[in-house]
Protein backbone atom coordinates (compact mmCIF):
# COMPACT_ATOMS: atom_id res chain seq x y z
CA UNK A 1 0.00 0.00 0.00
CA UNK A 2 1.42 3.35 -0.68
CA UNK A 3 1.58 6.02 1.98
CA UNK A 4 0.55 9.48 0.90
CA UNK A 5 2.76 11.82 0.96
CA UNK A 6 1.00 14.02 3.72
CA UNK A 7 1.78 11.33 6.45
CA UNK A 8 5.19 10.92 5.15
CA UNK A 9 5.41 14.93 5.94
CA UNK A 10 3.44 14.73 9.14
CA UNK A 11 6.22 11.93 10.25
CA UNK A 12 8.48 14.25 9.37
CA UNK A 13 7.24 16.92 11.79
CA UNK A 14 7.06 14.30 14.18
CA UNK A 15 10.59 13.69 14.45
CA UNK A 16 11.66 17.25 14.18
CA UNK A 17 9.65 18.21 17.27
CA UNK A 18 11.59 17.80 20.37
CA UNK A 19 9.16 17.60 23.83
CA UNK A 20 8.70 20.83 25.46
CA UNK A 21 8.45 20.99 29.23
CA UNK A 22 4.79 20.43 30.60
CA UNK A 23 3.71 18.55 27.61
CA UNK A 24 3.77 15.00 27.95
CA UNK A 25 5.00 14.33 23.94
CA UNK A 26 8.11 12.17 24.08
CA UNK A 27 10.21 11.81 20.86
CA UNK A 28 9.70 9.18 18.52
CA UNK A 29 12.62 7.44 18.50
CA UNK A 30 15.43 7.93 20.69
CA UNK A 31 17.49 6.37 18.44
CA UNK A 32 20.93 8.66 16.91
CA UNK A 33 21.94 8.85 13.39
CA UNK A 34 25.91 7.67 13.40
CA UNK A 35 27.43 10.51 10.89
CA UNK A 36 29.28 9.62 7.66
CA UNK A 37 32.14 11.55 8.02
CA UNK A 38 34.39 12.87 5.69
CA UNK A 39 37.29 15.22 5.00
CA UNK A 40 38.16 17.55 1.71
CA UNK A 41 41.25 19.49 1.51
CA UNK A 42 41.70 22.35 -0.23
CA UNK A 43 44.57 24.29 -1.26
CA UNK A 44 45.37 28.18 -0.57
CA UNK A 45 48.76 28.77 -2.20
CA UNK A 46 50.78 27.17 0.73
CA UNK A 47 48.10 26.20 3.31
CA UNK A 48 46.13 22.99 2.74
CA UNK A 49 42.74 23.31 4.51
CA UNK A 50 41.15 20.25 5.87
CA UNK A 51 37.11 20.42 5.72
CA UNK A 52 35.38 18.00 7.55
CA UNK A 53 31.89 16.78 6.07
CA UNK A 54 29.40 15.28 8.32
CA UNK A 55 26.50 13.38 7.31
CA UNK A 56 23.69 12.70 9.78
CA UNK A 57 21.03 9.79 7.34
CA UNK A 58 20.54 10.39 4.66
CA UNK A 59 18.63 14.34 3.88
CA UNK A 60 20.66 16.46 2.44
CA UNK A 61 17.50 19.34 2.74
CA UNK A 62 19.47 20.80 5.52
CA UNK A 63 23.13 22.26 5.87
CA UNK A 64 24.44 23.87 8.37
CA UNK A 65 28.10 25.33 7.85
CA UNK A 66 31.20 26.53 10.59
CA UNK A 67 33.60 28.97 9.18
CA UNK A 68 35.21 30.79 12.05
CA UNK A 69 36.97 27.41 13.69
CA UNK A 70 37.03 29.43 16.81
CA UNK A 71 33.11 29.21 17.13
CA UNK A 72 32.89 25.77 18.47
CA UNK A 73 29.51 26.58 20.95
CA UNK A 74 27.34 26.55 17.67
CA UNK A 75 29.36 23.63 16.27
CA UNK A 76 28.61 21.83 19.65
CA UNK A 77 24.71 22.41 19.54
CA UNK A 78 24.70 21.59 15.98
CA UNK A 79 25.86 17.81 16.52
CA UNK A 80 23.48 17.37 19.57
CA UNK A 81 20.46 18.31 17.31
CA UNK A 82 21.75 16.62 13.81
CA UNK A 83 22.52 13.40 15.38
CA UNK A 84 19.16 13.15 16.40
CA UNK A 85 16.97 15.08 13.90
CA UNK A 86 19.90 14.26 10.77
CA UNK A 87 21.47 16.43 8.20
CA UNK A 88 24.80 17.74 6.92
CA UNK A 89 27.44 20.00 9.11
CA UNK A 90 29.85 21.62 6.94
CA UNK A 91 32.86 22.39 8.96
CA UNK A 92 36.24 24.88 8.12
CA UNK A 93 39.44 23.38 10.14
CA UNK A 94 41.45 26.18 10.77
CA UNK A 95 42.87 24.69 14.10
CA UNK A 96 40.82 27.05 16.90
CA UNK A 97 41.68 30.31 15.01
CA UNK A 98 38.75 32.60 13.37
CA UNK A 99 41.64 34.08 10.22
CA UNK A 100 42.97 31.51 8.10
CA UNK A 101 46.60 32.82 7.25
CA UNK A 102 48.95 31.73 4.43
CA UNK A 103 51.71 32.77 2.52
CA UNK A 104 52.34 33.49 -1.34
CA UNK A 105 55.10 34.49 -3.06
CA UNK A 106 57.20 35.40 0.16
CA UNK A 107 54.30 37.45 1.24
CA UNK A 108 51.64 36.59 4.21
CA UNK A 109 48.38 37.20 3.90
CA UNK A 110 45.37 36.81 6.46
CA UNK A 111 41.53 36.87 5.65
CA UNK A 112 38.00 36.25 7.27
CA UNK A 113 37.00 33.09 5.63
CA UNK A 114 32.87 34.82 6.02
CA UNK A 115 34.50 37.42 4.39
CA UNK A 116 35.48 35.31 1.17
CA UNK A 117 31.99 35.39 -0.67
CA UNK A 118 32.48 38.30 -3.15
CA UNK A 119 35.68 39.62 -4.64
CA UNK A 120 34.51 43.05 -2.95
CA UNK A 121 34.50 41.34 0.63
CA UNK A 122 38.25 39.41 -0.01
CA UNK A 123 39.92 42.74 -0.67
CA UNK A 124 38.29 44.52 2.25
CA UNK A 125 39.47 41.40 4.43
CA UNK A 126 42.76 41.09 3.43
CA UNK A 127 43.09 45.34 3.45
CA UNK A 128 41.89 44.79 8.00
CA UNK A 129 43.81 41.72 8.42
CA UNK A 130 46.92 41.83 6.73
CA UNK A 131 47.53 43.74 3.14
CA UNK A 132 45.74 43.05 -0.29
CA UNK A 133 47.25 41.32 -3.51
CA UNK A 134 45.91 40.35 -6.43
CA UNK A 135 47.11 36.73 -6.49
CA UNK A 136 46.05 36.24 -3.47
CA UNK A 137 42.84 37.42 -3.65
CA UNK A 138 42.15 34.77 -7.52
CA UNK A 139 43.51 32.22 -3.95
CA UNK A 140 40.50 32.96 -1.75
CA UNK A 141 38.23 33.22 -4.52
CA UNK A 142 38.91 29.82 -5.45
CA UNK A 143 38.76 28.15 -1.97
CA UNK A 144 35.51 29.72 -1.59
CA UNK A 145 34.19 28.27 -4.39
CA UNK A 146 35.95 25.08 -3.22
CA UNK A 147 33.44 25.43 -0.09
CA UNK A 148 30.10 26.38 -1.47
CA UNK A 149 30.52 22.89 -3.76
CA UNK A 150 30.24 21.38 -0.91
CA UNK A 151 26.67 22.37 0.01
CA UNK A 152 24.38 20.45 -2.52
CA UNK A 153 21.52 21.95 -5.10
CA UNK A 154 18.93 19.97 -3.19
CA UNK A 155 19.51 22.12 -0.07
CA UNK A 156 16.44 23.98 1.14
CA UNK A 157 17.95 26.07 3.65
CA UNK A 158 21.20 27.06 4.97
CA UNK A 159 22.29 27.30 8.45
CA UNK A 160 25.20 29.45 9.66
CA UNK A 161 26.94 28.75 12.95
CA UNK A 162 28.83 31.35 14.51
CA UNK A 163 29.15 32.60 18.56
CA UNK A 164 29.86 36.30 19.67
CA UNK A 165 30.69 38.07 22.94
CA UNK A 166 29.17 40.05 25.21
CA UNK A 167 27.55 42.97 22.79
CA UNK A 168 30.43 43.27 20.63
CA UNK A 169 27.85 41.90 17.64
CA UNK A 170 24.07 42.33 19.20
CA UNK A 171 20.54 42.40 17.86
CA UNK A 172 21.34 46.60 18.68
CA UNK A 173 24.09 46.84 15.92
CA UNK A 174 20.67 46.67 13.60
CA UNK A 175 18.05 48.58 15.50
CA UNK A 176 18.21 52.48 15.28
CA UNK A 177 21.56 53.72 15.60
CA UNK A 178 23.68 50.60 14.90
CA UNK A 179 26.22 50.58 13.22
CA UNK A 180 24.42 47.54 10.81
CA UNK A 181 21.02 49.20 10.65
CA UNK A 182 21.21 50.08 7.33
CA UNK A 183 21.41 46.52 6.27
CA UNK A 184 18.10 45.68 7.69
CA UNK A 185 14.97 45.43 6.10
CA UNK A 186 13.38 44.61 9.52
CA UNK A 187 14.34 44.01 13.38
CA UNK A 188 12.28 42.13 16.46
CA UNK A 189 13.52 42.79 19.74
CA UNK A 190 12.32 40.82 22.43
CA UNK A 191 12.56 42.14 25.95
CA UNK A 192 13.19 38.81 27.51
CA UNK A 193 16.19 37.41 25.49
CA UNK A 194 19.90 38.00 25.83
CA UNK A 195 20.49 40.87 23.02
CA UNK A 196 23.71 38.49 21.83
CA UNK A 197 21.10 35.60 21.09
CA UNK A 198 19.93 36.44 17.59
CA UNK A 199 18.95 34.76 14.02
CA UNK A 200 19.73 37.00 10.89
CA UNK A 201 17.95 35.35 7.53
CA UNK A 202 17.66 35.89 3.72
CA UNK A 203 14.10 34.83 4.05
CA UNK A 204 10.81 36.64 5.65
CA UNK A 205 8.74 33.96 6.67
CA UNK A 206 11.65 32.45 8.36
CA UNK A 207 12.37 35.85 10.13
CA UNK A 208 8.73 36.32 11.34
CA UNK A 209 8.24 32.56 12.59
CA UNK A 210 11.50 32.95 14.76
CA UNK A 211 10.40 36.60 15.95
CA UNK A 212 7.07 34.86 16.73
CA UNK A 213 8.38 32.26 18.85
CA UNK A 214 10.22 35.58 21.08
CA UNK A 215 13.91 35.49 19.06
CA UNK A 216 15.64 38.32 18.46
CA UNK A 217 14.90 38.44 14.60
CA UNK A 218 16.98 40.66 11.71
CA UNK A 219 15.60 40.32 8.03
CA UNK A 220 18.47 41.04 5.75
CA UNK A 221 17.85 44.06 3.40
CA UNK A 222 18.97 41.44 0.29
CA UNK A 223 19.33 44.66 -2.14
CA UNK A 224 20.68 47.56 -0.24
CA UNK A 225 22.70 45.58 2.88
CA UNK A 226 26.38 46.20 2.43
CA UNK A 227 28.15 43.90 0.19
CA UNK A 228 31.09 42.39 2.52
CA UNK A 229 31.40 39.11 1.00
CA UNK A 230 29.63 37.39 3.88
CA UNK A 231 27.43 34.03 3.45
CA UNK A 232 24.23 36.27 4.02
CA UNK A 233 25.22 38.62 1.39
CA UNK A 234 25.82 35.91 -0.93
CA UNK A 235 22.61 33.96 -0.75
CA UNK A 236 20.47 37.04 -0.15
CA UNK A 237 21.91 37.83 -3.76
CA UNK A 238 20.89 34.54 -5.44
CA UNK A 239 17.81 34.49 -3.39
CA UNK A 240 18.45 31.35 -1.22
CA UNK A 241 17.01 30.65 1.98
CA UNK A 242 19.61 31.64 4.72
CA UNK A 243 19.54 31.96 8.21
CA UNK A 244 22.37 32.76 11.12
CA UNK A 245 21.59 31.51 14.32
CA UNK A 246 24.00 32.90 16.52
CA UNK A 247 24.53 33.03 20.71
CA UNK A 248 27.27 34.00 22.78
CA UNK A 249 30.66 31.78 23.42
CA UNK A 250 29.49 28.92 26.04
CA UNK A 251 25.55 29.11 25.52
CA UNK A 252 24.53 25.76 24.01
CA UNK A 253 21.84 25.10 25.85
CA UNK A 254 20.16 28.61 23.98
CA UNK A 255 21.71 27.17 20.78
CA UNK A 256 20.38 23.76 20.80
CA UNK A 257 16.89 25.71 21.56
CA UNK A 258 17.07 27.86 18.16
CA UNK A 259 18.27 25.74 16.14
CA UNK A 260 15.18 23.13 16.99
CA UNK A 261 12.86 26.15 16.74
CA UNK A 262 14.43 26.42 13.58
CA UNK A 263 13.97 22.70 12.41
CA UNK A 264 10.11 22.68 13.63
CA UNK A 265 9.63 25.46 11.63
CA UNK A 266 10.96 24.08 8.46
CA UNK A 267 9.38 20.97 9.28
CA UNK A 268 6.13 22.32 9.20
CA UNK A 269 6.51 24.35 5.83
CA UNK A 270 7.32 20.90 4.76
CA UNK A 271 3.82 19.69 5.52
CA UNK A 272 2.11 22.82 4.18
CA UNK A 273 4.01 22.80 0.90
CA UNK A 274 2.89 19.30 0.30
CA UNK A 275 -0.57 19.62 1.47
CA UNK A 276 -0.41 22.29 -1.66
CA UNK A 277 0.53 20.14 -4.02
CA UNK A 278 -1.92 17.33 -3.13
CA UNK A 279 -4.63 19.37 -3.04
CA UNK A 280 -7.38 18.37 -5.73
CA UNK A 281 -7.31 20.73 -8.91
CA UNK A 282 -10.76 22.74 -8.84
């Protein structure tokens, strides 16, 4: 007998949804997915960067990606949630250190490897971190390409894991004033969350879902938001669903909350986008 494809989604849901305190819901299965782990290495003139792949079962509907290696809180939260709900972590080994450095032609060079996106964003990296060069700028440009490969067509959304301290990156630098407002096209504060707990997305359902559920929320202005060569920037260009979740250094508890949130939320457009196209034509 088949199954339709509504109780496949609804299943789905199910095993997205993690039990909230006072509800008696238990998970379906307690059961972990073992990941299939790989790594790539790619070359940046005389650094070889190991990138490790990790594959939780088999969807591939889900990424999230680490590119400061010094953000390991996110990283942390991220395997306690994809070994039980599955899905890919993409993962930059750049051994603790947030600036991958190399050297070229006698020269070294530093960059911000979420700073690597745009040819625009490599210059202005290597220009605050060490100095700029051509040559080594055609270097980054092809080890980020080397890195986006890695995140397949089929991928519905994108998740971003980075940490910050105490207000040095906030949901303020985008309300009035900051020194990011301009890139936003809109900002939730709530009043009862940590101002360093945050999400920052491409995508405005995704932005209003999380700001519903009391996150501090930025919607990325996709046309007039500075072009750094960030992720955001990059996929708010193509139009691809994005979203930073981001806490301070030593929260995972927080993180592992969001980032459920998150998958609940995705779960259920799941459901409604196949309800749509089962419907009966009228």
């Amino acid at each position: 007998m088949k199954v339709p494809s509504t109780i496949i989604a609804l299943l789905l849901l199910v095993t997205y949804v993690t039990a909230q305190p006072g509800n008696n819901v238990t998970e379906i299965s307690s059961s972990l997915y073992v990941p299939v782990e790989k790594t790539v290495s790619f070359k940046i003139a005389n650094r070889t960067i190991p990138v490790k792949v990790l594959q939780y079962g088999e969807s591939r509907n889900l990424v999230c990606i680490n590119l400061h290696s010094n953000e390991q809180t996110s990283v942390k939260a991220a395997l306690s949630v994809l070994e039980r709900k599955g899905g890919t972590l993409i993962k930059i080994e750049n051994n603790g250190q947030r600036v991958i450095r190399f050297k070229l032609n006698g020269i070294n060079y530093s960059f911000d490897p979420n700073r690597m996106f745009s040819k625009i964003g490599i210059q202005q990296s290597l220009l605050e971190n060490s100095k700029p060069g051509k040559a080594a700028v055609e270097e980054i440009e092809k080890f980020a390409a080397n890195v986006l490969s890695l995140i397949p067509d089929s991928t519905s959304c994108v998740v971003a894991l980075h940490n910050n301290t105490e207000e040095a990156f906030s949901i303020r630098s985008y309300m009035q004033g900051g020194n990011r407002q301009s890139d936003a096209k809109a900002v939730y504060a709530d009043s009862l969350q940590d101002v360093d707990d945050l999400i920052l997305t491409t995508d405005s359902l995704l932005y209003q879902k999380m700001a519903d559920l009391g996150h501090n929320s930025i919607l990325q202005d996709n046309e007039k938001a500075k072009k750094d060569g960030s992720l955001s920037i990059f996929f708010g260009e193509i139009n691809r669903r994005y979203i930073n979740i981001e806490t301070q250094h030593g929260k995972v508890n927080q993180y592992v909350i969001m980032l459920e949130k998150l998958l609940t939320i995705l779960a259920e457009d799941t459901i409604e986008i196949t309800g749509l196209m089962n419907r009966p034509n009228q």
